[in-house]
PDB file of N, CA and C in Angstrom:
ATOM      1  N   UNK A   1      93.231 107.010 119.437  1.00  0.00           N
ATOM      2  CA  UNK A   1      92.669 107.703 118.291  1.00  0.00           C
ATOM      3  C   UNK A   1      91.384 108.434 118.678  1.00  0.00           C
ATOM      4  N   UNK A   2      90.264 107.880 119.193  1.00  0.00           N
ATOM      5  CA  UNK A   2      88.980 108.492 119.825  1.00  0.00           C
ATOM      6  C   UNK A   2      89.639 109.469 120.517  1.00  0.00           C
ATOM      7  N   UNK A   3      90.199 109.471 121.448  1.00  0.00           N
ATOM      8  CA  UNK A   3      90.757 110.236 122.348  1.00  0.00           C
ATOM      9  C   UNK A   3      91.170 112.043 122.080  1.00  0.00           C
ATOM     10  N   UNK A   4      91.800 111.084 120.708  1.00  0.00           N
ATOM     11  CA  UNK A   4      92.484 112.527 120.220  1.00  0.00           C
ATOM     12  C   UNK A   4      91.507 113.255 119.090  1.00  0.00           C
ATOM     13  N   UNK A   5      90.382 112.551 118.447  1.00  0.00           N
ATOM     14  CA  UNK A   5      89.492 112.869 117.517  1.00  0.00           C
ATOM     15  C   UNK A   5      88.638 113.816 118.228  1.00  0.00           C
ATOM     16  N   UNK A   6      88.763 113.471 119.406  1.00  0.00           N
ATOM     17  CA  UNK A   6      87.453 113.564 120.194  1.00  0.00           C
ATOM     18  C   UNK A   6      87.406 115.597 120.439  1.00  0.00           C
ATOM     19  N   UNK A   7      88.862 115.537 121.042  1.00  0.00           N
ATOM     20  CA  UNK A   7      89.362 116.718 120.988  1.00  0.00           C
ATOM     21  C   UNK A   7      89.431 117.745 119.979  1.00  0.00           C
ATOM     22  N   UNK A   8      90.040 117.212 119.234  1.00  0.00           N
ATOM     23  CA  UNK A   8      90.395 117.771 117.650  1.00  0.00           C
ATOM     24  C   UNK A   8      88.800 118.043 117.067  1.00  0.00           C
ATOM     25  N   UNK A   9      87.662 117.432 116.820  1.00  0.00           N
ATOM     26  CA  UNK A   9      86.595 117.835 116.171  1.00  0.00           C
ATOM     27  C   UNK A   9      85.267 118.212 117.215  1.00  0.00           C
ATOM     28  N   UNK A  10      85.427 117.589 118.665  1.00  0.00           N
ATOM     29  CA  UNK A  10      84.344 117.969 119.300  1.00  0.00           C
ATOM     30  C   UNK A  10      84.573 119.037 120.621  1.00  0.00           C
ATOM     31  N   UNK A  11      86.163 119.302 121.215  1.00  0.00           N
ATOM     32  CA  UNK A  11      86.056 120.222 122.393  1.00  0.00           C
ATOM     33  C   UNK A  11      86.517 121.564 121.021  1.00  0.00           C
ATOM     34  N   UNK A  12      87.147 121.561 120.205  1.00  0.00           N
ATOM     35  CA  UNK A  12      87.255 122.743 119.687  1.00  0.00           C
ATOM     36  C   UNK A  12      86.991 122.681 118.910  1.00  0.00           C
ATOM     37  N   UNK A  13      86.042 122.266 118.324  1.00  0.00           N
ATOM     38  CA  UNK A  13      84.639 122.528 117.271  1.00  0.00           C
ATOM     39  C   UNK A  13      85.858 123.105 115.648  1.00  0.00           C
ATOM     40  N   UNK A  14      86.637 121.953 115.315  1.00  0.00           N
ATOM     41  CA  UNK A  14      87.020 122.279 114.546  1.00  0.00           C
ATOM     42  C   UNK A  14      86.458 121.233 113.435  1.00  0.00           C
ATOM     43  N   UNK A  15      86.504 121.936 112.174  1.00  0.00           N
ATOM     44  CA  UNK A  15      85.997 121.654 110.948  1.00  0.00           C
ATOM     45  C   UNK A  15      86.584 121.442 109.841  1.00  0.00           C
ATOM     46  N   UNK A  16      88.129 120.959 110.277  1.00  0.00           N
ATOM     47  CA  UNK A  16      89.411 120.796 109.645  1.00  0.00           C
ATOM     48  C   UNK A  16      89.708 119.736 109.117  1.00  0.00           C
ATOM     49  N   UNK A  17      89.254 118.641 110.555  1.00  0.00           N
ATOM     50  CA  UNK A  17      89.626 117.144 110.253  1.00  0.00           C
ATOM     51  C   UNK A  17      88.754 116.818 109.012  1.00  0.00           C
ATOM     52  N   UNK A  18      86.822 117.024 110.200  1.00  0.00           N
ATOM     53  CA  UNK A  18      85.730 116.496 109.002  1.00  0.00           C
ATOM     54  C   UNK A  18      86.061 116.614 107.340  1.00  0.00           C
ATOM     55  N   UNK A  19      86.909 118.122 107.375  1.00  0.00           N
ATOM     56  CA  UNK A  19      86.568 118.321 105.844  1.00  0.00           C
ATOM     57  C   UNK A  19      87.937 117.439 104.934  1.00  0.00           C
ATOM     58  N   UNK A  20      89.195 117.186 105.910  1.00  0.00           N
ATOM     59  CA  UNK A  20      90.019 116.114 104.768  1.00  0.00           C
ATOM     60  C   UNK A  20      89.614 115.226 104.848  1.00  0.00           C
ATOM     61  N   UNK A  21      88.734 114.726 105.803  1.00  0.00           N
ATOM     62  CA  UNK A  21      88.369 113.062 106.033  1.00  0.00           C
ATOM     63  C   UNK A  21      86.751 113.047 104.612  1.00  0.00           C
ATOM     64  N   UNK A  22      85.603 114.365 104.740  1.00  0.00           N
ATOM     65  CA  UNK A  22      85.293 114.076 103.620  1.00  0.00           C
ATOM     66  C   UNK A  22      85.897 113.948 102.070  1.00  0.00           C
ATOM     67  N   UNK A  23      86.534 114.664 102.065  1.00  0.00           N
ATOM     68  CA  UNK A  23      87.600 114.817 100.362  1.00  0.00           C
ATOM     69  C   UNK A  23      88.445 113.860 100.574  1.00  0.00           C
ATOM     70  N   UNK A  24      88.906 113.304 101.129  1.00  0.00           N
ATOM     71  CA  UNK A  24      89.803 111.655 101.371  1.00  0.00           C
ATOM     72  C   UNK A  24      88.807 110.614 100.500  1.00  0.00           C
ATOM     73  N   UNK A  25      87.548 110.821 101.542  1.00  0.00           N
ATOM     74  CA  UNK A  25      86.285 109.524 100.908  1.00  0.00           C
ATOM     75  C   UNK A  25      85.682 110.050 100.201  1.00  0.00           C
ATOM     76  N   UNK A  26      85.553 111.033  99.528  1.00  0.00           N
ATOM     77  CA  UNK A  26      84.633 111.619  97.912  1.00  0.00           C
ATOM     78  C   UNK A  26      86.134 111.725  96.759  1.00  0.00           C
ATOM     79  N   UNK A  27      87.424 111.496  97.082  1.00  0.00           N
ATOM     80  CA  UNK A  27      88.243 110.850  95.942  1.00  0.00           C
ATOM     81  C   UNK A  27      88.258 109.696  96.356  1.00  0.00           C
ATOM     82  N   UNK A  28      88.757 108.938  97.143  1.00  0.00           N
ATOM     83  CA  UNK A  28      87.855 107.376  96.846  1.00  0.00           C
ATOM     84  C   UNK A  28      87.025 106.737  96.150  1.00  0.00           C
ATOM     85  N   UNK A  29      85.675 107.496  96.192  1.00  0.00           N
ATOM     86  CA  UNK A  29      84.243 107.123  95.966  1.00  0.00           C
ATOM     87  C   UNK A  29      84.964 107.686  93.966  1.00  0.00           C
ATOM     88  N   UNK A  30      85.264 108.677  93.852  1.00  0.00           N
ATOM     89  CA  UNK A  30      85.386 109.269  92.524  1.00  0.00           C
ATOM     90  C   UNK A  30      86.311 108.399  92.143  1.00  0.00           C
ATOM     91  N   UNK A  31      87.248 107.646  92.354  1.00  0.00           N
ATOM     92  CA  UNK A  31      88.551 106.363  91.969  1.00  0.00           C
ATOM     93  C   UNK A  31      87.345 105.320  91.442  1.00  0.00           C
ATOM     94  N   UNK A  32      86.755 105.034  92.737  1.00  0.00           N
ATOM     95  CA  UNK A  32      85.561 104.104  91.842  1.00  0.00           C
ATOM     96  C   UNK A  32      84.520 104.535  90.661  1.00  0.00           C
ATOM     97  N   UNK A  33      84.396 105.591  90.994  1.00  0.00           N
ATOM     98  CA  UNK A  33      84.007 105.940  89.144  1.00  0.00           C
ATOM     99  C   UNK A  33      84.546 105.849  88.061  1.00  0.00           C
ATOM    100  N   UNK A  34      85.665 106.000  87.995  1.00  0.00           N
ATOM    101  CA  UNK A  34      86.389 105.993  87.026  1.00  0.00           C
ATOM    102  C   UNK A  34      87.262 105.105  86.918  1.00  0.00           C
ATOM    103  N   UNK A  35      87.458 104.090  87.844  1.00  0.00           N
ATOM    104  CA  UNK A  35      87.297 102.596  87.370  1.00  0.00           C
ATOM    105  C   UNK A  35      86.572 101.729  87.020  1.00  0.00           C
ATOM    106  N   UNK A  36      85.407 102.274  86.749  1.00  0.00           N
ATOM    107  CA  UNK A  36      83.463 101.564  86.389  1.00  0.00           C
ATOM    108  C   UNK A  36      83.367 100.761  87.508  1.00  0.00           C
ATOM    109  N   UNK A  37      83.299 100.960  88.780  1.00  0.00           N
ATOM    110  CA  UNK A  37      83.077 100.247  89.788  1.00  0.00           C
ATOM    111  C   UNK A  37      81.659 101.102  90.291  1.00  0.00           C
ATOM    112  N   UNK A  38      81.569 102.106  90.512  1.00  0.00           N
ATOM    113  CA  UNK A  38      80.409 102.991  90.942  1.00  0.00           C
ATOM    114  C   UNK A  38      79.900 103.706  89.391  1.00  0.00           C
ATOM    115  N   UNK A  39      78.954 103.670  89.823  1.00  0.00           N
ATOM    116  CA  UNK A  39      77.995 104.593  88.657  1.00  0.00           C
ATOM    117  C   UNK A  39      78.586 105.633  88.365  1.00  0.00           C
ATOM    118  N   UNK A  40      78.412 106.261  86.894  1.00  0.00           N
ATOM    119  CA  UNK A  40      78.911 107.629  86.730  1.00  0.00           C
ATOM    120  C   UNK A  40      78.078 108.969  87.266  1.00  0.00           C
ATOM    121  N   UNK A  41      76.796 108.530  87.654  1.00  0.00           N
ATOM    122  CA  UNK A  41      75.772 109.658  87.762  1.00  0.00           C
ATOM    123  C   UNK A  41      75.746 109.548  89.707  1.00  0.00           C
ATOM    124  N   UNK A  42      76.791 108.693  90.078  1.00  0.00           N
ATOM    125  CA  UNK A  42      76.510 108.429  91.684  1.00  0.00           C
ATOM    126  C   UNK A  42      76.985 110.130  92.378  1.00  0.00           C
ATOM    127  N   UNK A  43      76.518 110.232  93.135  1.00  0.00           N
ATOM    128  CA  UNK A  43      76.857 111.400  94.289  1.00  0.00           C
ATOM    129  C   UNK A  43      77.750 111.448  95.055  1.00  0.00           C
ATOM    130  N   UNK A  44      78.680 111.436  94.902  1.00  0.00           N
ATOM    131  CA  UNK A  44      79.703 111.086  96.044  1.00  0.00           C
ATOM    132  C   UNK A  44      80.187 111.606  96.508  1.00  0.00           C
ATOM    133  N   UNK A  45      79.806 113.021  96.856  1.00  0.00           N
ATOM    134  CA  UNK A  45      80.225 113.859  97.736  1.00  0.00           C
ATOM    135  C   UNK A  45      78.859 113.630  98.691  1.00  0.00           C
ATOM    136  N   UNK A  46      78.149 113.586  98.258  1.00  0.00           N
ATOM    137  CA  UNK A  46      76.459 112.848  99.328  1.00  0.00           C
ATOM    138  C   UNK A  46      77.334 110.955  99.961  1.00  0.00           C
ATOM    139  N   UNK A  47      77.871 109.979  99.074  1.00  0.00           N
ATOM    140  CA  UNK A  47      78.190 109.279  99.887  1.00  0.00           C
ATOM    141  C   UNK A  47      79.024 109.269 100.787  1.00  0.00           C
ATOM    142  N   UNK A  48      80.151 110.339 100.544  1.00  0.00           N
ATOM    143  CA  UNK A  48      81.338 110.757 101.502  1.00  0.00           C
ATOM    144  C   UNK A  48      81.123 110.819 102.479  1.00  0.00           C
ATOM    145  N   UNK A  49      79.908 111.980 102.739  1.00  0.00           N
ATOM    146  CA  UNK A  49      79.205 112.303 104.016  1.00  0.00           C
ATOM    147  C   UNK A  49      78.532 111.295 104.927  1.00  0.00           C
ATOM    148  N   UNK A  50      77.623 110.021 104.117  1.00  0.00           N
ATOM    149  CA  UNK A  50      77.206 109.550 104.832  1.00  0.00           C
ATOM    150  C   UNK A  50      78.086 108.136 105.045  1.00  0.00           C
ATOM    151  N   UNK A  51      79.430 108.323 104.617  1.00  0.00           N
ATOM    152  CA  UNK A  51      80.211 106.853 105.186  1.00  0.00           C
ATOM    153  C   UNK A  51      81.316 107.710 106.381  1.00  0.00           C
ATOM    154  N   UNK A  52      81.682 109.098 106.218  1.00  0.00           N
ATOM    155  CA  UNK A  52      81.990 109.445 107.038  1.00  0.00           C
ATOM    156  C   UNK A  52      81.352 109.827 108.519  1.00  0.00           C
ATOM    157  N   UNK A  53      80.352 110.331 108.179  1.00  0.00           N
ATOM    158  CA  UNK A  53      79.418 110.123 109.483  1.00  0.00           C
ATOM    159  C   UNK A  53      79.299 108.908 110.445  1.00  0.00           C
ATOM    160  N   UNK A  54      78.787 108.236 109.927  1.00  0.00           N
ATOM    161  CA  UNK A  54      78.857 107.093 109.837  1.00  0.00           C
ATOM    162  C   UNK A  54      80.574 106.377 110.990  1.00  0.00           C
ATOM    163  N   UNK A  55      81.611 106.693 110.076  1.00  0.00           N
ATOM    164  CA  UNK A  55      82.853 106.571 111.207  1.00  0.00           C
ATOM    165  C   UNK A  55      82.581 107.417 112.215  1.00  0.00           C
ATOM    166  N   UNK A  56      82.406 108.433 112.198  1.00  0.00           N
ATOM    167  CA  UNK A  56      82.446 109.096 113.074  1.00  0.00           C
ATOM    168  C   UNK A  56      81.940 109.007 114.720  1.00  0.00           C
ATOM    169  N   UNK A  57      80.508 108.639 114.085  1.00  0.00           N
ATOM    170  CA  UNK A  57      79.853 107.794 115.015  1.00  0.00           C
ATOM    171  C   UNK A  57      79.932 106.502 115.660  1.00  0.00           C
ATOM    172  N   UNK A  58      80.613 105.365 114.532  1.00  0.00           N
ATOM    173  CA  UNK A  58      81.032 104.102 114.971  1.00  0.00           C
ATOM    174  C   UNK A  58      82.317 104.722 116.390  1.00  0.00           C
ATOM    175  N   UNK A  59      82.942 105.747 115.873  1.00  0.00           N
ATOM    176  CA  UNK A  59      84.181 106.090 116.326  1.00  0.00           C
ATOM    177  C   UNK A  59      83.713 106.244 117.683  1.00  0.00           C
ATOM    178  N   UNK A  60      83.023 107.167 118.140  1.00  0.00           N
ATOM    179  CA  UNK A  60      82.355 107.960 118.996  1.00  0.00           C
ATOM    180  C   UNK A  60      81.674 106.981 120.032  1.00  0.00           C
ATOM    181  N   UNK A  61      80.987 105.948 119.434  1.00  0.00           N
ATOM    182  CA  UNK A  61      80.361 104.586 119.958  1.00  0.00           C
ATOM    183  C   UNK A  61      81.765 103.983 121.016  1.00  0.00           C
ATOM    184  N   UNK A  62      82.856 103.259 119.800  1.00  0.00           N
ATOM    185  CA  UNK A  62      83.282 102.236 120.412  1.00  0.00           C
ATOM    186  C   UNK A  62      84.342 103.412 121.349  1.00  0.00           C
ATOM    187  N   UNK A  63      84.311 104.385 121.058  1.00  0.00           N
ATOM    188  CA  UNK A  63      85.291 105.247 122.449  1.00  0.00           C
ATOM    189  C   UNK A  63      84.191 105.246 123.549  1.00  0.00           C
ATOM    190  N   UNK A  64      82.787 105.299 123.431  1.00  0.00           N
ATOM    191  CA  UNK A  64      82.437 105.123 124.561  1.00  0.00           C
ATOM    192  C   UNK A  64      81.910 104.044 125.741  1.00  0.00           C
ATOM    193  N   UNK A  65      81.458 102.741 124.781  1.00  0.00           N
ATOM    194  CA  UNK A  65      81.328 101.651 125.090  1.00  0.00           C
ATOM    195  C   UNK A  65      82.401 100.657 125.520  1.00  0.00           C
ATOM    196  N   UNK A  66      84.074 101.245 125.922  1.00  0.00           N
ATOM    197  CA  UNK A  66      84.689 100.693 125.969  1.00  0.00           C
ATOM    198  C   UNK A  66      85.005  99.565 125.541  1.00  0.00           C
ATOM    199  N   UNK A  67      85.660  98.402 126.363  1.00  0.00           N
ATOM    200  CA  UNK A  67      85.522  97.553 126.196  1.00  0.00           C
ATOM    201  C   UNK A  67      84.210  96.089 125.427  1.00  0.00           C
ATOM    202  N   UNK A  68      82.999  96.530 125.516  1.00  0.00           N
ATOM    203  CA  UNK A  68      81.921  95.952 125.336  1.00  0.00           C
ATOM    204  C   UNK A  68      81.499  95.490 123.874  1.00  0.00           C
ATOM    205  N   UNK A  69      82.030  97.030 123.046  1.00  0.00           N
ATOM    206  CA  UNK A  69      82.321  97.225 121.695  1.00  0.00           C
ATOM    207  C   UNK A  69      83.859  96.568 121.403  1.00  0.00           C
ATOM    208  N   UNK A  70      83.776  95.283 120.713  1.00  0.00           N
ATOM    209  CA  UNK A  70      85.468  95.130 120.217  1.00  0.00           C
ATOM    210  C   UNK A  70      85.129  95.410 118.788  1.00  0.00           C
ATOM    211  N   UNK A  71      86.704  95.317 117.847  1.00  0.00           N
ATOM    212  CA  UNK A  71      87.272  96.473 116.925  1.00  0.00           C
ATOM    213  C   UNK A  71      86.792  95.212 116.107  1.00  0.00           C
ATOM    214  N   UNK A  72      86.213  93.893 116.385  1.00  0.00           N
ATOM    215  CA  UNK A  72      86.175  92.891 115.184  1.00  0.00           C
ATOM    216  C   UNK A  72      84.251  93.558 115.309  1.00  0.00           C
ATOM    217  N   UNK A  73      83.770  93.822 115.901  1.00  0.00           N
ATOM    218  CA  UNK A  73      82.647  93.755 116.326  1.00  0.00           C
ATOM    219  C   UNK A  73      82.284  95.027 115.213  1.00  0.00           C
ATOM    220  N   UNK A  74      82.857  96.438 115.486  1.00  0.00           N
ATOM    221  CA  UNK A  74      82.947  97.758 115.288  1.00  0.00           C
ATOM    222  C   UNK A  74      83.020  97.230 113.422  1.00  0.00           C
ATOM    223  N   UNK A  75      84.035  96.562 113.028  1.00  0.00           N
ATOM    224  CA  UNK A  75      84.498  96.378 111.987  1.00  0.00           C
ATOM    225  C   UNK A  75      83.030  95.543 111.022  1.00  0.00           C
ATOM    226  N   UNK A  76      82.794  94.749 111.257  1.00  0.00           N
ATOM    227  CA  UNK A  76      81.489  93.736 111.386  1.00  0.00           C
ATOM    228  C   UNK A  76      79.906  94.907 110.782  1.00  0.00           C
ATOM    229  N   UNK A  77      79.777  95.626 111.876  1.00  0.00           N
ATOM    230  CA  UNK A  77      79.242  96.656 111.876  1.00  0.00           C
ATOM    231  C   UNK A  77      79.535  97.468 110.283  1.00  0.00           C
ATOM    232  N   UNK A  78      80.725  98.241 109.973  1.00  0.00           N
ATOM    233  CA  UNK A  78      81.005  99.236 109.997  1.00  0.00           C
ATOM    234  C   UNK A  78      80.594  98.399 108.219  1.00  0.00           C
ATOM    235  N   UNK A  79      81.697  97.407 108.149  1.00  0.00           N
ATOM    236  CA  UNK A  79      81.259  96.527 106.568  1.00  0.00           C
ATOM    237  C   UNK A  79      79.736  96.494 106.128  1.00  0.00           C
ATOM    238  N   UNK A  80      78.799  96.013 106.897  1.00  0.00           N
ATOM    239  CA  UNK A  80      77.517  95.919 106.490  1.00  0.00           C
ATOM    240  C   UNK A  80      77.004  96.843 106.307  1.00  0.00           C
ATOM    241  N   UNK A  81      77.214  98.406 107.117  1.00  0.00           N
ATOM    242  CA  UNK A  81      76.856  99.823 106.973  1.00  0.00           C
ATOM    243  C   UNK A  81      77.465 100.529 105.433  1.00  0.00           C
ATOM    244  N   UNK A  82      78.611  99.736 105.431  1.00  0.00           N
ATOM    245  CA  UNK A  82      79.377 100.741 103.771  1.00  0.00           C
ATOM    246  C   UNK A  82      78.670  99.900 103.007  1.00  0.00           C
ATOM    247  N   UNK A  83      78.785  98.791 102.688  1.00  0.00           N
ATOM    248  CA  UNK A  83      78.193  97.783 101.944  1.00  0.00           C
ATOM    249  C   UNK A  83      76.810  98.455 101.368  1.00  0.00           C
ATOM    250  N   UNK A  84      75.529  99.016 102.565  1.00  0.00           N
ATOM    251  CA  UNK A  84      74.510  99.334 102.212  1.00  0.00           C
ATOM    252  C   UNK A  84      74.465 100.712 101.411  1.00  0.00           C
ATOM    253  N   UNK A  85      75.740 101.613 102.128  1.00  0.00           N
ATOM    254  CA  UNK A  85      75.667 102.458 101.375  1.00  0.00           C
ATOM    255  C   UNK A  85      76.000 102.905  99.993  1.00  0.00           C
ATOM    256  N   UNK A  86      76.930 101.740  99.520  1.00  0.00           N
ATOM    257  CA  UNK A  86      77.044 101.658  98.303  1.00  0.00           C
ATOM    258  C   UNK A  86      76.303 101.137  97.430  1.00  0.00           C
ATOM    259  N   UNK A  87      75.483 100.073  97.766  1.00  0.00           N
ATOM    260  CA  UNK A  87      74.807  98.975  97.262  1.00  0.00           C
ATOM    261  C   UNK A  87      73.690 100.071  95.996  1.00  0.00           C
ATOM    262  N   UNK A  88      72.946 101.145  96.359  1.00  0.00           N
ATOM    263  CA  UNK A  88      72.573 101.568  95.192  1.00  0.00           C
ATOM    264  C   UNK A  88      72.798 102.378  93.863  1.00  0.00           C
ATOM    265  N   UNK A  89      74.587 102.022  93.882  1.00  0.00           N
ATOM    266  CA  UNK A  89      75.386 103.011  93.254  1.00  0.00           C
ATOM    267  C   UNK A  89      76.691 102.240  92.663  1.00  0.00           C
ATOM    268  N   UNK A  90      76.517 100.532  93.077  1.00  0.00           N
ATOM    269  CA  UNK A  90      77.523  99.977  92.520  1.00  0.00           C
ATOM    270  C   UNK A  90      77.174  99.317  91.355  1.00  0.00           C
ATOM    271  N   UNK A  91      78.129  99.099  90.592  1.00  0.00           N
ATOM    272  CA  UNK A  91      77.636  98.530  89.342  1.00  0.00           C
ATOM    273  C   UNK A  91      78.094  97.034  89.398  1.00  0.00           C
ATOM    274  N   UNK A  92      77.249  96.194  88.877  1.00  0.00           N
ATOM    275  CA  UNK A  92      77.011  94.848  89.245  1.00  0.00           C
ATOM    276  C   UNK A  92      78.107  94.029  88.347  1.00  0.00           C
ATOM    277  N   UNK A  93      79.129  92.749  88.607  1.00  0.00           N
ATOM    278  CA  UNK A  93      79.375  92.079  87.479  1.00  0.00           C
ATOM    279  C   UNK A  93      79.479  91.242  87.568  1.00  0.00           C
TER     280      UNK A  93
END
């Protein structure tokens, strides 16, 4: 997957993937609105960006750290990072 991401968004600077992978996670983020799980006034085309980034980089990491980085490790990571980013936009119950 790195392998082929890697290609696809960084040797030919395409802007194809980023943009279904943001509108994938800003209807997500909008599912949780309108299940009263996230705030109605939340941003979520601002959180899209920064949980996709976010992969992107985890992505980018564990393709380069090989082995050193494992996928429970990456995963571990990746939970406590969404977690925060939602945390001021979820609604409590």
């Amino acid at each position: 997957f790195c392998h082929i991401w890697s290609q696809i968004v960084i040797e030919y600077q395409s802007t194809e993937r980023l943009e279904e992978d943001l509108r994938q996670m800003q209807s997500i983020l909008e599912s949780g609105v309108d299940s009263g799980e996230i705030q109605k006034d939340a941003d979520c085309r601002k959180i899209a960006w920064m949980i996709v980034t976010y992969i992107y980089g985890a992505a980018f990491i564990w393709h380069i750290c090989n082995e050193e980085m494992t996928v429970v490790k990456l995963i571990e990571m990746f939970n406590e990072q969404i977690e925060g980013f939602l945390a001021p936009v979820l609604i409590k119950r």
